[in-house]
PDB file of N, CA and C in Angstrom:
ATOM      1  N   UNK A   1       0.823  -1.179   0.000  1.00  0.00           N
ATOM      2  CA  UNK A   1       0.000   0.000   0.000  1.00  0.00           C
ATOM      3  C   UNK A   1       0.875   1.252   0.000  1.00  0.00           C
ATOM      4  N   UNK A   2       2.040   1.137   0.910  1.00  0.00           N
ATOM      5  CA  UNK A   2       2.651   2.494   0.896  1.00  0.00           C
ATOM      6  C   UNK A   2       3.596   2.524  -0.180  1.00  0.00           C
ATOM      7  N   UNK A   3       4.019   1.400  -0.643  1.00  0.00           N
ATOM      8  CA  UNK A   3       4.687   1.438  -2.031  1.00  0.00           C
ATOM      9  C   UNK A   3       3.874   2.289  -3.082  1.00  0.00           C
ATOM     10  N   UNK A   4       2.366   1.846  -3.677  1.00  0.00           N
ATOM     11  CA  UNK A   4       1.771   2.199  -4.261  1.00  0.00           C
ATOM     12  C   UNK A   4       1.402   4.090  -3.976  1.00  0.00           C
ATOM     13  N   UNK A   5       1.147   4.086  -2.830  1.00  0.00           N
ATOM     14  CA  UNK A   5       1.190   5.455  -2.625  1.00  0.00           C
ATOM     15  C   UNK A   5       2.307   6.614  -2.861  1.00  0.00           C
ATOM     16  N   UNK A   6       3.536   5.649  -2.776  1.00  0.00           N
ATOM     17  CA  UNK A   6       4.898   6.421  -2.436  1.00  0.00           C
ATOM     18  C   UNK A   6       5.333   6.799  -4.656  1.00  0.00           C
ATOM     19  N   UNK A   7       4.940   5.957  -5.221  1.00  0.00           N
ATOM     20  CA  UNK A   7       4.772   5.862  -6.986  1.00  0.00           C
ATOM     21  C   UNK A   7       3.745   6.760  -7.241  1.00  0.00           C
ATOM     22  N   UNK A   8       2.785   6.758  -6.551  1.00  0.00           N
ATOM     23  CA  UNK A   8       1.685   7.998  -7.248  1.00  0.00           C
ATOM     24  C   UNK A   8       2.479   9.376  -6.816  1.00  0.00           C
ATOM     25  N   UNK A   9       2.799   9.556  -5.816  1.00  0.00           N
ATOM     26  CA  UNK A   9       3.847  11.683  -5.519  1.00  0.00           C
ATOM     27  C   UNK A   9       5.002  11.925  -6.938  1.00  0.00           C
ATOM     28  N   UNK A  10       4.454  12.796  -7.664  1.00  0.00           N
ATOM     29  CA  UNK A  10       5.134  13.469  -8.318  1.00  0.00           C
ATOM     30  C   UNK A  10       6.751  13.545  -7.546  1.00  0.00           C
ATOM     31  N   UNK A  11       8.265  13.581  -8.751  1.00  0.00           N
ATOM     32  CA  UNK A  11       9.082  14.001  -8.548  1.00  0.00           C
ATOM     33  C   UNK A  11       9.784  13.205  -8.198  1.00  0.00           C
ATOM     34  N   UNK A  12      11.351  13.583  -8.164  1.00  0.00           N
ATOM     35  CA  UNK A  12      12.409  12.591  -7.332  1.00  0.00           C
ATOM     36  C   UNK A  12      12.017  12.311  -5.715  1.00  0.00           C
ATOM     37  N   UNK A  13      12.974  11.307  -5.338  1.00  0.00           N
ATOM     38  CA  UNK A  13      12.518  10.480  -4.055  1.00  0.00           C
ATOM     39  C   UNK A  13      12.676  11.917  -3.230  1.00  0.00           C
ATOM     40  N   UNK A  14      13.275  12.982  -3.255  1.00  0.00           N
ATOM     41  CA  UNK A  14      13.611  13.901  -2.156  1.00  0.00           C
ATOM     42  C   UNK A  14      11.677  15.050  -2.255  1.00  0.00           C
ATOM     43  N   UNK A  15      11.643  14.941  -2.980  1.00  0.00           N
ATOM     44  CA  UNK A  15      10.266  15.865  -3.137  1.00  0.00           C
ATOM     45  C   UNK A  15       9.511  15.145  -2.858  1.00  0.00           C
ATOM     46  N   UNK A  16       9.616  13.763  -2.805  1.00  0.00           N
ATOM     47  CA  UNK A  16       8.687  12.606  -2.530  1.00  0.00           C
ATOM     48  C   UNK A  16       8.498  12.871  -0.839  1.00  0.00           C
ATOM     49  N   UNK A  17       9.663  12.724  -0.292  1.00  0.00           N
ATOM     50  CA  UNK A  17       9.870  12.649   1.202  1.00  0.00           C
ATOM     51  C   UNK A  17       9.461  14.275   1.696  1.00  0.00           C
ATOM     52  N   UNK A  18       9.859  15.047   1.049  1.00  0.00           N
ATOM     53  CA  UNK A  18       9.109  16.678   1.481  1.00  0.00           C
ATOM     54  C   UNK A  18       7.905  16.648   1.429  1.00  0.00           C
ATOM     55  N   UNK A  19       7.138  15.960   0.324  1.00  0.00           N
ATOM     56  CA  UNK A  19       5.690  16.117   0.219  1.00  0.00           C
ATOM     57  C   UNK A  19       5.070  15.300   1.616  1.00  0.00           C
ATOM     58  N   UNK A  20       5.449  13.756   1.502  1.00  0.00           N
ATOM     59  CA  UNK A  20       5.135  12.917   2.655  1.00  0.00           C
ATOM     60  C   UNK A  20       5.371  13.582   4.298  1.00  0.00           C
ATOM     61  N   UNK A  21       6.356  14.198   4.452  1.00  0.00           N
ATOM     62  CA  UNK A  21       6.485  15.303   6.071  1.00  0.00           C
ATOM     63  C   UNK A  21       5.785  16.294   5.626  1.00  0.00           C
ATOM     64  N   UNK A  22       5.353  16.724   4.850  1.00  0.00           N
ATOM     65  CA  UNK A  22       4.258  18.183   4.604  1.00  0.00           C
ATOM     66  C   UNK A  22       2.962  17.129   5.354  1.00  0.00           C
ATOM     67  N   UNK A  23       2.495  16.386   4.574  1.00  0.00           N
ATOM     68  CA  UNK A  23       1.230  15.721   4.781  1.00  0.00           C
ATOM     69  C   UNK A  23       1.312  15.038   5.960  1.00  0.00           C
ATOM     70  N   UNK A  24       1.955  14.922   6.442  1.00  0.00           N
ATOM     71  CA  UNK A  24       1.898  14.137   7.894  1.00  0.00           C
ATOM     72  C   UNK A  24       2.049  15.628   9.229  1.00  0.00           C
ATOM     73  N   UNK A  25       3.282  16.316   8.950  1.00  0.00           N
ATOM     74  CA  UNK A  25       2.737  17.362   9.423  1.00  0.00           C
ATOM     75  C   UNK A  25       1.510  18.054   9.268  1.00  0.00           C
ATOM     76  N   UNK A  26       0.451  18.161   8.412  1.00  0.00           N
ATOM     77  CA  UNK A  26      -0.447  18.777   8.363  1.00  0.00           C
ATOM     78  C   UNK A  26      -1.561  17.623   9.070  1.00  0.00           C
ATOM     79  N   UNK A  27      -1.130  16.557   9.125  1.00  0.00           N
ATOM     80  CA  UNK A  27      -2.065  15.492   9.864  1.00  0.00           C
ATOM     81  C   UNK A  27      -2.441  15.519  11.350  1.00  0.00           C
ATOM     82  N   UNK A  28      -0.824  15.622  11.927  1.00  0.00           N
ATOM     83  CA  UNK A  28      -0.914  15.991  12.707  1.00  0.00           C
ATOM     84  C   UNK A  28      -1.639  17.571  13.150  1.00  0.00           C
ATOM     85  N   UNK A  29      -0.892  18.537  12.705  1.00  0.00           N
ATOM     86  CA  UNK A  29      -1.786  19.973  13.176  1.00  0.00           C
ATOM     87  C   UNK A  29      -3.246  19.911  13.355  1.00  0.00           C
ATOM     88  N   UNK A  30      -3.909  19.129  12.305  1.00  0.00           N
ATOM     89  CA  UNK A  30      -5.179  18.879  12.195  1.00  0.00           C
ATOM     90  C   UNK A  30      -5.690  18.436  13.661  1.00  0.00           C
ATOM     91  N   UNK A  31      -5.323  17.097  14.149  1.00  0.00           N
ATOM     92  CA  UNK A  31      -5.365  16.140  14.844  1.00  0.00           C
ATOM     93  C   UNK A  31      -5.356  17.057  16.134  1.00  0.00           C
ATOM     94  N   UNK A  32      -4.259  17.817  16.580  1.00  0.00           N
ATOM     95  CA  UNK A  32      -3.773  18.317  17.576  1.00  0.00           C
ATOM     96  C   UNK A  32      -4.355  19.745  18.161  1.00  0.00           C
ATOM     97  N   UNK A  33      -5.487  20.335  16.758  1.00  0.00           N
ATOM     98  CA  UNK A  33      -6.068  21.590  17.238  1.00  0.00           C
ATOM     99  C   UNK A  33      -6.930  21.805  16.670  1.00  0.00           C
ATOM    100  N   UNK A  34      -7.408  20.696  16.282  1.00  0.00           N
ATOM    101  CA  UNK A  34      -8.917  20.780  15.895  1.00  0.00           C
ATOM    102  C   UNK A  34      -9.760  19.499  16.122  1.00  0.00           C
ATOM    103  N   UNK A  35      -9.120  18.097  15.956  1.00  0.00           N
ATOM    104  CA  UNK A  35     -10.398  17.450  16.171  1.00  0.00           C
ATOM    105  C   UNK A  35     -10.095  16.628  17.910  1.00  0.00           C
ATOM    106  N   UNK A  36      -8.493  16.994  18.428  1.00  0.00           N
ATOM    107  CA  UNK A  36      -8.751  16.418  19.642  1.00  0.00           C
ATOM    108  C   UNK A  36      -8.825  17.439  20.914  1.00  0.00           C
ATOM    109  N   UNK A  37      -9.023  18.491  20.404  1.00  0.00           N
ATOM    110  CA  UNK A  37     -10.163  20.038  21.423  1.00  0.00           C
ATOM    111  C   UNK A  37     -11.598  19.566  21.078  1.00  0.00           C
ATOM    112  N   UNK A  38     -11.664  18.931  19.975  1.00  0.00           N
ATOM    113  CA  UNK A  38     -13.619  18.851  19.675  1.00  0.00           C
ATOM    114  C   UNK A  38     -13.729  17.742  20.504  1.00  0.00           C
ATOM    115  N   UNK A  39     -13.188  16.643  20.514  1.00  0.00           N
ATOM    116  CA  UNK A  39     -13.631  15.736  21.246  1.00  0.00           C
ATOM    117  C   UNK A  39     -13.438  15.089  22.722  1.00  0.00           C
ATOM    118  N   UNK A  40     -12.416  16.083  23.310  1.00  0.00           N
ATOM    119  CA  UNK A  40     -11.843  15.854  24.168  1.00  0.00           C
ATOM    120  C   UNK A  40     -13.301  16.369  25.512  1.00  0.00           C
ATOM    121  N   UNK A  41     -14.397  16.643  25.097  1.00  0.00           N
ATOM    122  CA  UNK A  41     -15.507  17.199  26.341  1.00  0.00           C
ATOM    123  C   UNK A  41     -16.313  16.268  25.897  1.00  0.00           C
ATOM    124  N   UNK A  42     -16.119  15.222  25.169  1.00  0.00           N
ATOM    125  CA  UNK A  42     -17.165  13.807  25.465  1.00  0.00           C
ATOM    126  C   UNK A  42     -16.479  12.679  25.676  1.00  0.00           C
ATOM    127  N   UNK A  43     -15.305  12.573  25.575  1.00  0.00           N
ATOM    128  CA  UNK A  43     -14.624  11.781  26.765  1.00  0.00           C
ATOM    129  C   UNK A  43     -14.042  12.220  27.896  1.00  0.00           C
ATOM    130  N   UNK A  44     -15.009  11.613  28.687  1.00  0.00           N
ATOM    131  CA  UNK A  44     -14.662  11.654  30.126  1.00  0.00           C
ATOM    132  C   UNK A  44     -13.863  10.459  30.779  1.00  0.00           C
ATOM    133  N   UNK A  45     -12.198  11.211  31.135  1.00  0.00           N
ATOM    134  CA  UNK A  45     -11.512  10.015  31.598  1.00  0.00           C
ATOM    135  C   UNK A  45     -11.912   9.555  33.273  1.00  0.00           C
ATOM    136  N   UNK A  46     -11.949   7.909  32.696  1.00  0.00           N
ATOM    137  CA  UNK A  46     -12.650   7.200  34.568  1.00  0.00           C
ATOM    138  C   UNK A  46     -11.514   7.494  35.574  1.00  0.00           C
ATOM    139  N   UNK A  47     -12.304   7.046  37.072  1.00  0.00           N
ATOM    140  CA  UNK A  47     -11.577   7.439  37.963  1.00  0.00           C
ATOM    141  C   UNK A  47     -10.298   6.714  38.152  1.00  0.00           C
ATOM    142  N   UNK A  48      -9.048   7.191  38.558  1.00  0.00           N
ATOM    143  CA  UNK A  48      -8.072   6.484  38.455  1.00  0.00           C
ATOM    144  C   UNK A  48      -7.382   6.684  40.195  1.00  0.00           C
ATOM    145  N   UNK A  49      -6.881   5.578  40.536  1.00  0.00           N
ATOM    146  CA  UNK A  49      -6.507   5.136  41.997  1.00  0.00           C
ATOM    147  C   UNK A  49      -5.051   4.824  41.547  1.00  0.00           C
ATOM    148  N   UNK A  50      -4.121   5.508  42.589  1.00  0.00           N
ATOM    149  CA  UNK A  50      -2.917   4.858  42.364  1.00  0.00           C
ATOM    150  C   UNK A  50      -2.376   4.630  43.633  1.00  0.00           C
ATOM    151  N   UNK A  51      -2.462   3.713  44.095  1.00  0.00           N
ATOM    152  CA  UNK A  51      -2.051   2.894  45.656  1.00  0.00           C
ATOM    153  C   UNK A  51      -0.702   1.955  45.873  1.00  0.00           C
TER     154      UNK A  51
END
């Protein structure tokens, strides 16, 4: 699968690997300030005991 994906990005292997950290960085940002602030007030973490 990631073979196939890594053949579809335009360009030599180095624009390949810039594009792939663009898109994963932008995965993350996504992830990190937008959908886990949205969901983080309907999970409620259970009570935790540490003895």
């Amino acid at each position: 699968m990631y073979a196939a994906l890594w053949r579809l990005l335009p360009g030599p292997w180095w624009m390949r690997l810039l594009i792939v950290l663009l898109l994963v960085a932008a995965a993350l940002y996504a992830l990190f300030f937008h959908v886990f602030p949205w969901i983080s007030p309907l999970i409620t973490p259970g009570e935790v005991d540490l003895q």
